[in-house]
N, C-alpha and C. Protein backbone atom coordinates (compact mmCIF):
# COMPACT_ATOMS: atom_id res chain seq x y z
N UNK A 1 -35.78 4.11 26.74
CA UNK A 1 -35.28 2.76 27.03
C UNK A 1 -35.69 2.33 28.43
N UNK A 2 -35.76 3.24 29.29
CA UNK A 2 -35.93 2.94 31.03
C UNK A 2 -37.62 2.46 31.17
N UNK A 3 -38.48 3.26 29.92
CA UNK A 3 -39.66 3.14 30.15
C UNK A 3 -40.09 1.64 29.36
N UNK A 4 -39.63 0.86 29.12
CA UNK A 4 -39.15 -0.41 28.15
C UNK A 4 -39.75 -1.25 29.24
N UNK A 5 -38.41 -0.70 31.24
CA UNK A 5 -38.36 -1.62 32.04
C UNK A 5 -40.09 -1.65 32.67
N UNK A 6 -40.41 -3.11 33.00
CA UNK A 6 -41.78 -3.02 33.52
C UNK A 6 -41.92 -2.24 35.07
N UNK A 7 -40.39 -2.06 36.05
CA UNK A 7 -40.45 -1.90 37.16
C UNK A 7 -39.75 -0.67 37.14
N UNK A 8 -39.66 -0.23 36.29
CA UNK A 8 -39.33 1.22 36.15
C UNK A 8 -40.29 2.60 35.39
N UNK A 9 -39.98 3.76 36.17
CA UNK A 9 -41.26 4.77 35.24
C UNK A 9 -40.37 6.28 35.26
N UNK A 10 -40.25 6.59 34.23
CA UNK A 10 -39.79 8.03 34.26
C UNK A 10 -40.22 8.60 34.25
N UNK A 11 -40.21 9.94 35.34
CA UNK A 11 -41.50 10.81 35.61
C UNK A 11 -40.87 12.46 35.04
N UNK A 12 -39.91 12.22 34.55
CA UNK A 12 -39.50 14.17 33.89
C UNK A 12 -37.98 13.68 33.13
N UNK A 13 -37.87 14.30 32.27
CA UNK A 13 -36.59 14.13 31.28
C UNK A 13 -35.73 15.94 31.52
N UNK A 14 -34.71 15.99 31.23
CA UNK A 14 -34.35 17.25 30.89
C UNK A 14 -32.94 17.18 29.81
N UNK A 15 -32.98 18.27 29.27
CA UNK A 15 -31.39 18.27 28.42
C UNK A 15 -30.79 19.25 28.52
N UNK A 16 -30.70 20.06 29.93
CA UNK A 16 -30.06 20.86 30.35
C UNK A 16 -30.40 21.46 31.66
N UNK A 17 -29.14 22.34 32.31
CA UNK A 17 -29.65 22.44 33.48
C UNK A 17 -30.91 22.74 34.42
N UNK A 18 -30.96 24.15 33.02
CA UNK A 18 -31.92 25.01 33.67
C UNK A 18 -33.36 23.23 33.83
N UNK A 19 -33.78 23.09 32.40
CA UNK A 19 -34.29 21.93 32.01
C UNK A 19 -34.35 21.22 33.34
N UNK A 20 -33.30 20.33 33.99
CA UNK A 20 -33.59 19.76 35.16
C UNK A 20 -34.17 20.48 36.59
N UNK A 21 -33.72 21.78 36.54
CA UNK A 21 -34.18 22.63 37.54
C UNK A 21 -35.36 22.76 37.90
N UNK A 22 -35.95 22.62 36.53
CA UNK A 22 -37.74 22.90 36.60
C UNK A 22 -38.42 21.84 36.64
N UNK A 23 -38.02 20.45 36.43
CA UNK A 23 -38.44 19.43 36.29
C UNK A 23 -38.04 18.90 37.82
N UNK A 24 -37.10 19.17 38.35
CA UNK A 24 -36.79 19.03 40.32
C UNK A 24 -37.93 19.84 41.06
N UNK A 25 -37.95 21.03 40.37
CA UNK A 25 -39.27 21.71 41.01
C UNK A 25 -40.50 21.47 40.86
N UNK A 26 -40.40 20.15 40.31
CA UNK A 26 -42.45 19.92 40.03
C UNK A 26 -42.02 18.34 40.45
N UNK A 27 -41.04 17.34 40.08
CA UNK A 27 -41.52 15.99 40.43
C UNK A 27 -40.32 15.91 41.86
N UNK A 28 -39.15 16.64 41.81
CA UNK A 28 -38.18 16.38 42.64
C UNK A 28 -38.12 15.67 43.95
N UNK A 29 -39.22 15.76 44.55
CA UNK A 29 -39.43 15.49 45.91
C UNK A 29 -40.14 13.99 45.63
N UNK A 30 -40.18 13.20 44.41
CA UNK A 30 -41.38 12.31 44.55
C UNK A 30 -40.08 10.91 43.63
N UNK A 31 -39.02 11.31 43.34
CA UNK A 31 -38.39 10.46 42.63
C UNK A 31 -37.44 10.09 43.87
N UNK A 32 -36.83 8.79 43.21
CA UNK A 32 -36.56 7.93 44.32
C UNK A 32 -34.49 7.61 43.51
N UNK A 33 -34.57 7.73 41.90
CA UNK A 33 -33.42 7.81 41.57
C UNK A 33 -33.22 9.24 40.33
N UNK A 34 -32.46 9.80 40.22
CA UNK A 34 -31.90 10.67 39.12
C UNK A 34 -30.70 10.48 38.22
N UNK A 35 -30.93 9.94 37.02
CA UNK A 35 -29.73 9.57 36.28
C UNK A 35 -29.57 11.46 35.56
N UNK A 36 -27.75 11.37 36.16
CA UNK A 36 -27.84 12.85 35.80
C UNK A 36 -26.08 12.74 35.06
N UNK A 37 -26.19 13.58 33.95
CA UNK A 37 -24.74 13.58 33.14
C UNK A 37 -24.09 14.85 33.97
N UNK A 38 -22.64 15.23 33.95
CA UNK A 38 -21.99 15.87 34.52
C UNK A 38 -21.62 16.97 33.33
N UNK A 39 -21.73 16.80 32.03
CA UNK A 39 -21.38 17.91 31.07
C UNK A 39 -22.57 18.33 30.23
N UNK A 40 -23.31 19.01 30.95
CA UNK A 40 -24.24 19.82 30.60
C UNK A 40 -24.23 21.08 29.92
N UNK A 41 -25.16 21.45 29.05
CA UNK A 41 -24.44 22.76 27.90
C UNK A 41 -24.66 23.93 28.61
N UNK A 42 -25.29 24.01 30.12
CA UNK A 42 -25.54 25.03 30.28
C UNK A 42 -24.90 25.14 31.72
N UNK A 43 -23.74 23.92 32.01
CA UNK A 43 -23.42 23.95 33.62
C UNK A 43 -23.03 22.62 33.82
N UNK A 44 -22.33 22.27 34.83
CA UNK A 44 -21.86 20.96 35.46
C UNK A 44 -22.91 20.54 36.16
N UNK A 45 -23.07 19.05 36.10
CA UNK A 45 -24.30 18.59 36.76
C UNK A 45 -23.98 18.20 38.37
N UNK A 46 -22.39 18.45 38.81
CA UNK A 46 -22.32 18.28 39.98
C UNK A 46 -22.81 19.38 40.64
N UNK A 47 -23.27 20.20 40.26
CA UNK A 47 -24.09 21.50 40.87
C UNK A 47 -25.79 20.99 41.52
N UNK A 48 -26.29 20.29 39.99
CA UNK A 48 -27.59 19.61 39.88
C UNK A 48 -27.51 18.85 41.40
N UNK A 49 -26.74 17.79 41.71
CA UNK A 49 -26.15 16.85 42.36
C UNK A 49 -26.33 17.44 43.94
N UNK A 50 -26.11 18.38 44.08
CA UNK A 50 -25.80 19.47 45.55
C UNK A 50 -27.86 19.65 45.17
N UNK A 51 -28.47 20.30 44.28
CA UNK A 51 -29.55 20.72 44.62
C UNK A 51 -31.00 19.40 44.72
N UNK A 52 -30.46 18.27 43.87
CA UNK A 52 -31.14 17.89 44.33
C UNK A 52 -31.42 16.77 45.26
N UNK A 53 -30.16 17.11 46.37
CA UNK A 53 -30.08 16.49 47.81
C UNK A 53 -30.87 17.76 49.04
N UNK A 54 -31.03 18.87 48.45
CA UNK A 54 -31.37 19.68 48.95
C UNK A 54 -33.07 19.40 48.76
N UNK A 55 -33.58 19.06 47.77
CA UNK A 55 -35.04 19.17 47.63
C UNK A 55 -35.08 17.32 48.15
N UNK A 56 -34.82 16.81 47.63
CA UNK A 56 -34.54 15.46 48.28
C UNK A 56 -34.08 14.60 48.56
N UNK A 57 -33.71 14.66 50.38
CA UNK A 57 -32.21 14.15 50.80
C UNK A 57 -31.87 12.59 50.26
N UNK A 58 -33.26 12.03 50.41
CA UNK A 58 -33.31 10.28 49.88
C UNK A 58 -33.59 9.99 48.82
N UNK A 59 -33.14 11.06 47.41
CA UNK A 59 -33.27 10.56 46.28
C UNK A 59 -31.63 10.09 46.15
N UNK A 60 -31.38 8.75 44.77
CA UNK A 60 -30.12 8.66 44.50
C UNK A 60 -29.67 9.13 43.59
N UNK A 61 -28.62 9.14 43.11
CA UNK A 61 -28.03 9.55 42.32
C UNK A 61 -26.93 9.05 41.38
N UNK A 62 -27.53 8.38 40.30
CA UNK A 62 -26.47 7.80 39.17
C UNK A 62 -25.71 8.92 38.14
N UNK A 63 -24.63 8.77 38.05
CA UNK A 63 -23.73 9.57 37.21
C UNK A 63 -23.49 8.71 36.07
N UNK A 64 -23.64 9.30 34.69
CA UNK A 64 -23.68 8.59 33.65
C UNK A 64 -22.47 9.81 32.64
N UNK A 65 -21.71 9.51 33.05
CA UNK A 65 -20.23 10.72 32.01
C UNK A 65 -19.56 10.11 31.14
N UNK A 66 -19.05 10.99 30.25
CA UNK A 66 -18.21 10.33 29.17
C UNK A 66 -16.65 10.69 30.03
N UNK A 67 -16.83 11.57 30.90
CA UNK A 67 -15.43 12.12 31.79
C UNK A 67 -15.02 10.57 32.19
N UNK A 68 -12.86 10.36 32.34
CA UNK A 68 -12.75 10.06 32.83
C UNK A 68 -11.79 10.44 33.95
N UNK A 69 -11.72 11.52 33.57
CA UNK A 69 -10.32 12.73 35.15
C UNK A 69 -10.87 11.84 36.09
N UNK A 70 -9.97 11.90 37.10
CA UNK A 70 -10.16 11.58 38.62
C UNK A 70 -11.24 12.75 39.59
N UNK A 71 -10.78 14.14 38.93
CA UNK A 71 -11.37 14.88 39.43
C UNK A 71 -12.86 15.30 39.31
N UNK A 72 -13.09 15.10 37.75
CA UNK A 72 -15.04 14.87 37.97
C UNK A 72 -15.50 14.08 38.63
N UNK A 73 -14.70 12.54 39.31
CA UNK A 73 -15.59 11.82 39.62
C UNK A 73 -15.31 11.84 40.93
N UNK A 74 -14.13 12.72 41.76
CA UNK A 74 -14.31 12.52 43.10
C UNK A 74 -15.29 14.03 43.39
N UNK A 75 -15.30 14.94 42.26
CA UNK A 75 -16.33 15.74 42.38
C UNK A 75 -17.71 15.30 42.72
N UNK A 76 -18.31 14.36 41.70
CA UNK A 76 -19.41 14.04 41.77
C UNK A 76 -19.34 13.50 42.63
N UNK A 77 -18.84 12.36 43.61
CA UNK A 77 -18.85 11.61 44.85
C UNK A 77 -18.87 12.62 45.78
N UNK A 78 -18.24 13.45 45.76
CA UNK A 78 -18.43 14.69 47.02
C UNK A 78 -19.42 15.47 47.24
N UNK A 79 -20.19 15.48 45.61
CA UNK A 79 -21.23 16.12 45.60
C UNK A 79 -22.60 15.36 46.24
N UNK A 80 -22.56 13.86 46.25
CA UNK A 80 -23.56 13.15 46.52
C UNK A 80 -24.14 12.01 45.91
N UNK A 81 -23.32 11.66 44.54
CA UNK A 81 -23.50 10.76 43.68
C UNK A 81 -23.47 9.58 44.43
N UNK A 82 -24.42 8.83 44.16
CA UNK A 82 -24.45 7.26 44.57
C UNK A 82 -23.80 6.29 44.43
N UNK A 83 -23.62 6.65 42.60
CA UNK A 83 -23.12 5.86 41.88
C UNK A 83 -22.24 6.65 40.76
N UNK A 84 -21.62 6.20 39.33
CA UNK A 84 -21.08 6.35 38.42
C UNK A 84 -20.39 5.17 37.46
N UNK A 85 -21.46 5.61 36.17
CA UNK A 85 -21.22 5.10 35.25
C UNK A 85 -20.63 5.48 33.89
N UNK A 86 -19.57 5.12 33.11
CA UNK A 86 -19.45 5.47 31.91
C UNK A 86 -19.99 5.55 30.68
N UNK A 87 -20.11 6.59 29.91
CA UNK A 87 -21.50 6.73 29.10
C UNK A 87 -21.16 5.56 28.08
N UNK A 88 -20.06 4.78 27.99
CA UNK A 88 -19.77 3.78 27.02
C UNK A 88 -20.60 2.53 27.60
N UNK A 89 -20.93 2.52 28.87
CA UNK A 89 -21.71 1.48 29.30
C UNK A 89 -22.86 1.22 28.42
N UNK A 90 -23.49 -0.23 28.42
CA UNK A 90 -24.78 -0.23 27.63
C UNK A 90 -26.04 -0.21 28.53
N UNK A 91 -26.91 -0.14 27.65
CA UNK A 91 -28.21 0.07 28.48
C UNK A 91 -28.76 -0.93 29.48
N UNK A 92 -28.26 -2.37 29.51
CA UNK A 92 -28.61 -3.55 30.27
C UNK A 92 -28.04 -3.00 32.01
N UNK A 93 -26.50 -2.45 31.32
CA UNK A 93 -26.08 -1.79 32.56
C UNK A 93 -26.32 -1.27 33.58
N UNK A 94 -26.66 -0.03 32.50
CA UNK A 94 -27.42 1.22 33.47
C UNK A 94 -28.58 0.77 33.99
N UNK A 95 -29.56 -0.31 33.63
CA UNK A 95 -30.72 -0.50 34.32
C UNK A 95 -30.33 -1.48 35.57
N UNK A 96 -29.22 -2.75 35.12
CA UNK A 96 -28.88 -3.21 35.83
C UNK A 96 -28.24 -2.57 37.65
N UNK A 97 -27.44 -0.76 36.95
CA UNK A 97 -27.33 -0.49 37.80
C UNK A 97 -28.05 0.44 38.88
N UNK A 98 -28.74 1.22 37.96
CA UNK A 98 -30.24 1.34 38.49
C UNK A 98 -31.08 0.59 40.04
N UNK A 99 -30.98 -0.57 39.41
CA UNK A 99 -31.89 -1.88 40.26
C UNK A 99 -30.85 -2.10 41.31
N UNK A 100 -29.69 -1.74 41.23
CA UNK A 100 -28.37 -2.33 42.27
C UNK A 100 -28.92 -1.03 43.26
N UNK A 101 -28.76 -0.31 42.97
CA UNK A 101 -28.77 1.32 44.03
C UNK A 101 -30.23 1.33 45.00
N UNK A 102 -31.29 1.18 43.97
CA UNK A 102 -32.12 1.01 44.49
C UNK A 102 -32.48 -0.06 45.93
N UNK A 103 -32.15 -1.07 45.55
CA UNK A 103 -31.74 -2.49 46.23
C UNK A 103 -30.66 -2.03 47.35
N UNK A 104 -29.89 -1.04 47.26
CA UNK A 104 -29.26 -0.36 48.28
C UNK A 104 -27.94 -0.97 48.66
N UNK A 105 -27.07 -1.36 47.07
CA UNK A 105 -26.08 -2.02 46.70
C UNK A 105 -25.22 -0.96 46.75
N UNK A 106 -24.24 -0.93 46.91
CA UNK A 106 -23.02 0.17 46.64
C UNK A 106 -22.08 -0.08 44.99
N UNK A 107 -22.33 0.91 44.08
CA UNK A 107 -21.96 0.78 42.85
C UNK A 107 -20.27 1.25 43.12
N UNK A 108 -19.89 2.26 43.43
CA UNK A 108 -18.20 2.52 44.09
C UNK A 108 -17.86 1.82 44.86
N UNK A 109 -16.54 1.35 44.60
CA UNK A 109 -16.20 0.84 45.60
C UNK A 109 -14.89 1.35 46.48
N UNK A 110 -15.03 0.76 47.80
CA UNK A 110 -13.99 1.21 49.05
C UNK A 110 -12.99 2.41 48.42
N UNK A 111 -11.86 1.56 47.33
CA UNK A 111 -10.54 1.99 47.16
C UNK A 111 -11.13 3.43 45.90
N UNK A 112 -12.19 3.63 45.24
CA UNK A 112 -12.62 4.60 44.99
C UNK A 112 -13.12 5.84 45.27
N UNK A 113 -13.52 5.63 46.75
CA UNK A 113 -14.49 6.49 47.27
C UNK A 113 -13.11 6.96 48.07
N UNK A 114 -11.85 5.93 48.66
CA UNK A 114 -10.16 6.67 49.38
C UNK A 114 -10.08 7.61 48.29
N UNK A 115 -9.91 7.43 46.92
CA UNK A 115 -9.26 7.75 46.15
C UNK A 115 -9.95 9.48 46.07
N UNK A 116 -10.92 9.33 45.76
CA UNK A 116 -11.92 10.78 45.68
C UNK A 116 -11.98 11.79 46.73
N UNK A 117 -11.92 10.91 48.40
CA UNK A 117 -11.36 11.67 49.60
C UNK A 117 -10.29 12.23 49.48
N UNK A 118 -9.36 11.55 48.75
CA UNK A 118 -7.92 12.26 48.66
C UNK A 118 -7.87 13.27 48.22
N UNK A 119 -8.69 12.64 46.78
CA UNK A 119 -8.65 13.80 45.99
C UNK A 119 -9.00 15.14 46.40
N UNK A 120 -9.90 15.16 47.04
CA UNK A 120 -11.19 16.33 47.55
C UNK A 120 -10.31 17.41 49.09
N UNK A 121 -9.83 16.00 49.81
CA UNK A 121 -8.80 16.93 50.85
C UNK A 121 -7.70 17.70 49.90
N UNK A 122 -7.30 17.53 48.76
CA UNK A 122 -6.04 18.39 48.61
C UNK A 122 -6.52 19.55 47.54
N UNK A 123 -7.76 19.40 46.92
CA UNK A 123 -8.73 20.24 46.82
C UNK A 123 -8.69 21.26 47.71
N UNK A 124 -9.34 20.65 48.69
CA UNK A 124 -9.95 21.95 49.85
C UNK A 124 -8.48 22.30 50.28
N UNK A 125 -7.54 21.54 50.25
CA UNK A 125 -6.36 22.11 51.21
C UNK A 125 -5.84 23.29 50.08
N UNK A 126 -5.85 23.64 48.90
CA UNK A 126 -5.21 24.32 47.44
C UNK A 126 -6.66 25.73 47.73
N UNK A 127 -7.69 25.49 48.12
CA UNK A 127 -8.73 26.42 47.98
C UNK A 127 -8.57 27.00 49.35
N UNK A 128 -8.04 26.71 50.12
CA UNK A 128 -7.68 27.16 51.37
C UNK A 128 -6.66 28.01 51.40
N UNK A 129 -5.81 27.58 50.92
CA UNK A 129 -4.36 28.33 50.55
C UNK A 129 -4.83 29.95 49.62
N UNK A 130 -5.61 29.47 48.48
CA UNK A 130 -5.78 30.50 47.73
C UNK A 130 -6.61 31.50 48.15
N UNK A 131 -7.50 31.11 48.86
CA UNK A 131 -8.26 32.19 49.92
C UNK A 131 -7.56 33.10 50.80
N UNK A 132 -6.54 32.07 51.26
CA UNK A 132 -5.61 33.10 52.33
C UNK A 132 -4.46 34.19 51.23
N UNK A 133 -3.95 33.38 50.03
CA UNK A 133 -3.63 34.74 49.48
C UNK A 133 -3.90 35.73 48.79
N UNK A 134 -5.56 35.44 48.35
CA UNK A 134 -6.31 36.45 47.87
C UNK A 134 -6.77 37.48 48.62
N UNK A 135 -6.75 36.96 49.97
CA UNK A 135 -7.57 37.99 51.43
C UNK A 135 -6.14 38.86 51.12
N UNK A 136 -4.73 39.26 50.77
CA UNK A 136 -3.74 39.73 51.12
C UNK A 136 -3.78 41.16 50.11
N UNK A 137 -4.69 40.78 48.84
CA UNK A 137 -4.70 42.01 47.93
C UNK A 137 -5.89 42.73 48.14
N UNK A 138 -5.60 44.24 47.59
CA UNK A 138 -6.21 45.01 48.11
C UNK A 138 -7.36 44.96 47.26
N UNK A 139 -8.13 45.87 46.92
CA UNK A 139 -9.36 45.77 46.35
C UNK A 139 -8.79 46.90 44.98
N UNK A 140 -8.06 47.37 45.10
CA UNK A 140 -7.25 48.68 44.09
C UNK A 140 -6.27 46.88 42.85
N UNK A 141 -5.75 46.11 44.01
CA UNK A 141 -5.06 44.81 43.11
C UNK A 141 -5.97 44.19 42.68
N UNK A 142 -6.88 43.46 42.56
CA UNK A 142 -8.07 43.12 42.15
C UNK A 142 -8.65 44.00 40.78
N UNK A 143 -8.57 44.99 41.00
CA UNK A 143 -9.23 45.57 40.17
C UNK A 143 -8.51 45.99 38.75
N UNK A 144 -6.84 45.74 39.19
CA UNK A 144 -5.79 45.88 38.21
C UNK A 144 -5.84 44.21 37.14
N UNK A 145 -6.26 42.94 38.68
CA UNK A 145 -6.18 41.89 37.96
C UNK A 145 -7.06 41.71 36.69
N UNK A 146 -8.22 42.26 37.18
CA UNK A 146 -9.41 42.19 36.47
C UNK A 146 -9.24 42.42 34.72
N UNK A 147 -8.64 44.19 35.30
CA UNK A 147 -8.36 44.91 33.96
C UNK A 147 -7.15 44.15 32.88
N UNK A 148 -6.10 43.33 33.71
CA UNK A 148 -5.62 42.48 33.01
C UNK A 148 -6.20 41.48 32.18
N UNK A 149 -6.84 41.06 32.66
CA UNK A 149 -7.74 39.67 32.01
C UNK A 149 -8.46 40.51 30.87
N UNK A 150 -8.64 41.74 30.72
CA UNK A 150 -9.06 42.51 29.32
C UNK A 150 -7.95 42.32 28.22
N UNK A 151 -7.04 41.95 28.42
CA UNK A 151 -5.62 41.74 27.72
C UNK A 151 -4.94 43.27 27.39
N UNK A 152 -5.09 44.16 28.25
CA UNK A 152 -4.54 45.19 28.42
C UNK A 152 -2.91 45.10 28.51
N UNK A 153 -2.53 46.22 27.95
CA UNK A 153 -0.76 46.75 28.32
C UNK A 153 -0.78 47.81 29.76
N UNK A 154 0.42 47.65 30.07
CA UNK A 154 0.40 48.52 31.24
C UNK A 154 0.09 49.82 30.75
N UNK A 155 0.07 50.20 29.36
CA UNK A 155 -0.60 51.49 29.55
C UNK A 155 -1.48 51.98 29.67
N UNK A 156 -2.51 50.86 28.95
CA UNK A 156 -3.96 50.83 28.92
C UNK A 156 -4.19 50.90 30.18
N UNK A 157 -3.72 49.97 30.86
CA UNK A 157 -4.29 49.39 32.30
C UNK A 157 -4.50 51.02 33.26
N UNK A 158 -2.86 51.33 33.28
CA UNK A 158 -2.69 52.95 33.26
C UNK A 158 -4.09 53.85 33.24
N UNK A 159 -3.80 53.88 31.66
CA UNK A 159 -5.50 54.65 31.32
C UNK A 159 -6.44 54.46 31.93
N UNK A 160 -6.64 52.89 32.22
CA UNK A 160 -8.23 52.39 32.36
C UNK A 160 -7.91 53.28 34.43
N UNK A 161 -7.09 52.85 34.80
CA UNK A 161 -7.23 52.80 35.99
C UNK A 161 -6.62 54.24 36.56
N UNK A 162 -6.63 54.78 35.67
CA UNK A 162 -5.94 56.76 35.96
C UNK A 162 -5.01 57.35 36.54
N UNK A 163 -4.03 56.08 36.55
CA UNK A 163 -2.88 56.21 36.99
C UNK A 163 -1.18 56.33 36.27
N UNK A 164 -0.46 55.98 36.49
CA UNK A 164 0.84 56.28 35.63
C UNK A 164 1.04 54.60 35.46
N UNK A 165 1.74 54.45 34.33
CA UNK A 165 2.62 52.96 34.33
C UNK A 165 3.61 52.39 35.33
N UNK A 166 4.07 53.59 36.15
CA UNK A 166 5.39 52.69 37.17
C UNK A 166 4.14 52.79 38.45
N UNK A 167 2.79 53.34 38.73
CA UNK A 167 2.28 52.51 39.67
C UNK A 167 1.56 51.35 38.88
N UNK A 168 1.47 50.94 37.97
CA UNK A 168 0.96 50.03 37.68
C UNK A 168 1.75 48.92 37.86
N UNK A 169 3.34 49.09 37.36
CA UNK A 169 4.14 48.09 37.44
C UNK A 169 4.42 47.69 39.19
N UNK A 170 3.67 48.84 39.70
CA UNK A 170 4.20 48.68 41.62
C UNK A 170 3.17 47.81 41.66
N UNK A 171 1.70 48.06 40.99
CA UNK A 171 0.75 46.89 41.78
C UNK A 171 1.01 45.68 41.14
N UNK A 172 1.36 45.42 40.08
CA UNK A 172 1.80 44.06 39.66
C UNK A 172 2.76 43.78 40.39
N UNK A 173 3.70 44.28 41.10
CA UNK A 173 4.73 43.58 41.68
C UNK A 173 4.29 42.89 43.25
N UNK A 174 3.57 44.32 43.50
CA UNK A 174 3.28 43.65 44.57
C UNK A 174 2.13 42.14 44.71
N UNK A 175 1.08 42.37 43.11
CA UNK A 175 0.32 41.46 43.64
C UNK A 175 1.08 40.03 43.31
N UNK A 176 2.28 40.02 42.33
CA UNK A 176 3.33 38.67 42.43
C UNK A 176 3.62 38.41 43.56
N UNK A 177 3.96 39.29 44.32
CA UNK A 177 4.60 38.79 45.57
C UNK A 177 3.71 38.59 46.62
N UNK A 178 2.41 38.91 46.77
CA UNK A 178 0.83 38.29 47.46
C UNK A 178 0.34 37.34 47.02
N UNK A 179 0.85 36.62 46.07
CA UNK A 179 0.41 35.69 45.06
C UNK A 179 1.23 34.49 45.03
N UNK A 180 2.07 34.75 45.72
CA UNK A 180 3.43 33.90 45.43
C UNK A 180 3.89 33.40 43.96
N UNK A 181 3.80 34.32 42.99
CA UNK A 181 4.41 33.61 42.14
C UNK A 181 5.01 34.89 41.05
N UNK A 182 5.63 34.04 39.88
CA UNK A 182 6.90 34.35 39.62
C UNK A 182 6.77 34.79 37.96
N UNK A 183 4.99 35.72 37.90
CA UNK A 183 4.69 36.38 36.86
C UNK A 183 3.78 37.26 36.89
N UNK A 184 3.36 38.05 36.01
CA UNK A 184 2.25 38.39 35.74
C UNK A 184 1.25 37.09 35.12
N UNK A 185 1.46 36.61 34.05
CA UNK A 185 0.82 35.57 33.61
C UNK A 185 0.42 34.56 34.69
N UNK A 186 1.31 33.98 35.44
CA UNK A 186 0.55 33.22 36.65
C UNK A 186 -0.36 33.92 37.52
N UNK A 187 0.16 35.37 37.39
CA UNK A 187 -0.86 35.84 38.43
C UNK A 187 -2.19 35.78 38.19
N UNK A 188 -2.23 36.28 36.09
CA UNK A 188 -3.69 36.44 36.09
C UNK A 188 -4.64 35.01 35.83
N UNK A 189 -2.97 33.86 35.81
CA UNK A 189 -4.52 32.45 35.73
C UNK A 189 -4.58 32.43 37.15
N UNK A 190 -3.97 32.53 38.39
CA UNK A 190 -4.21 32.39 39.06
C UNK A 190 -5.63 32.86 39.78
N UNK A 191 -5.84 34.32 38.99
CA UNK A 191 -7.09 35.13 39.60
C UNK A 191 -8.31 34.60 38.89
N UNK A 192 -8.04 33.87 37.28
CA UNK A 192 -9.28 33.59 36.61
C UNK A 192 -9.67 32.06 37.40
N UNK A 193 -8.55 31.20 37.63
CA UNK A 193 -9.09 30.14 38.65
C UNK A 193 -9.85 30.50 39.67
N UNK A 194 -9.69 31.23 40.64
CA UNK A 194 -10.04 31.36 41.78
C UNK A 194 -11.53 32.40 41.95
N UNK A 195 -11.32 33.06 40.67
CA UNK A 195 -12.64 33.94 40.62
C UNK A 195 -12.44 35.15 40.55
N UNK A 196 -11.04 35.39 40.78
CA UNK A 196 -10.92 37.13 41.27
C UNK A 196 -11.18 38.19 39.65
N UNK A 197 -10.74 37.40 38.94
CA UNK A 197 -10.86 37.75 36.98
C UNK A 197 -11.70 37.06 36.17
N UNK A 198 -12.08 37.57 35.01
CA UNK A 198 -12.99 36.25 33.93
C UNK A 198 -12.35 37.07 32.61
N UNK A 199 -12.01 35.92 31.95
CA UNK A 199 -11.51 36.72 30.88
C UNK A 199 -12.77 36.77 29.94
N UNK A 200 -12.55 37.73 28.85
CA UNK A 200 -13.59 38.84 28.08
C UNK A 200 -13.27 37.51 27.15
């Protein structure tokens, strides 16, 4: 449809991350806009968004999502997005908005871009917090969290980790109380959020 426009030329397509990765690595440095979706089958495109300000700082960046959370889109604004559009938009749109960015129009506006700052400070202020109470467990708690996220019983866990069940129940207690909270179950979403676990 873009190649339709007479003042427009698309120089690489992709339908997935890796897909855009390789296509940044051969035209990246020579494009001037990137219409990029945020739910990609192989990754979030606010990742894309970070790399290709890195290969080129003065390319733009249109967001075209079916997302409407607050949080993908103050993501993508934090990430570098120019713009953002809803994939329900029609195509007159997107070219229309295209030609706005280019032209060096601002597609967000003011009370959007507060809104995404907000968002993003209480972000970093929650990833801050969780850093400081993850630095508090040991590398022996970690490794209990882990084995949790296997959906283990304390006996297994026991087994896996060659110890008895009442130290197991000591490192769960303690990592509730490094954790601040008021389970095992919070503990272990707490660790699969933050990274410390992945469940199987």
């Amino acid at each position: 449809m873009l190649e339709r426009e007479p003042d427009l030329e698309v120089l690489a397509q992709a339908g997935s991350l890796s897909e855009a990765r390789d296509a940044l690595s051969s035209v990246g440095s020579f494009v001037d806009l990137i219409l990029v979706d945020l739910d990609l089958p192989d990754g979030s495109g606010t990742s894309l968004i970070e790399e290709i300000h890195t290969v080129n700082p003065d390319a733009l960046v249109l967001v075209l999502t079916a997302f409407k959370d607050e949080k993908w889109l103050a993501r993508a604004i934090d990430a570098g997005a120019s713009g953002i559009l809803h994939k329900s938009s029609r195509i007159a749109e997107v070219v229309a908005a295209i030609r706005r960015l280019v032209a060096g129009e601002q597609l967000v506006s003011p009370g959007e871009v507060a809104e995404a700052t907000r968002f993003m400070d209480g972000e970093r202020r929650e990833e801050r917090e969780a850093s400081r109470l993850l630095a508090k467990l040991t590398p022996r708690e970690k490794e209990v969290l882990r084995s949790l996220a296997e959906g283990l019983s304390d006996r297994e866990l026991a087994q896996n980790l060659h110890v008895n069940v009442d130290t197991v129940q000591t490192h769960m207690g303690n990592i509730r109380s490094k954790l601040e909270v008021a389970s095992r179950l919070q503990a272990l979403v707490f660790a699969v959020r933050h990274g410390v676990a992945k469940i199987q």
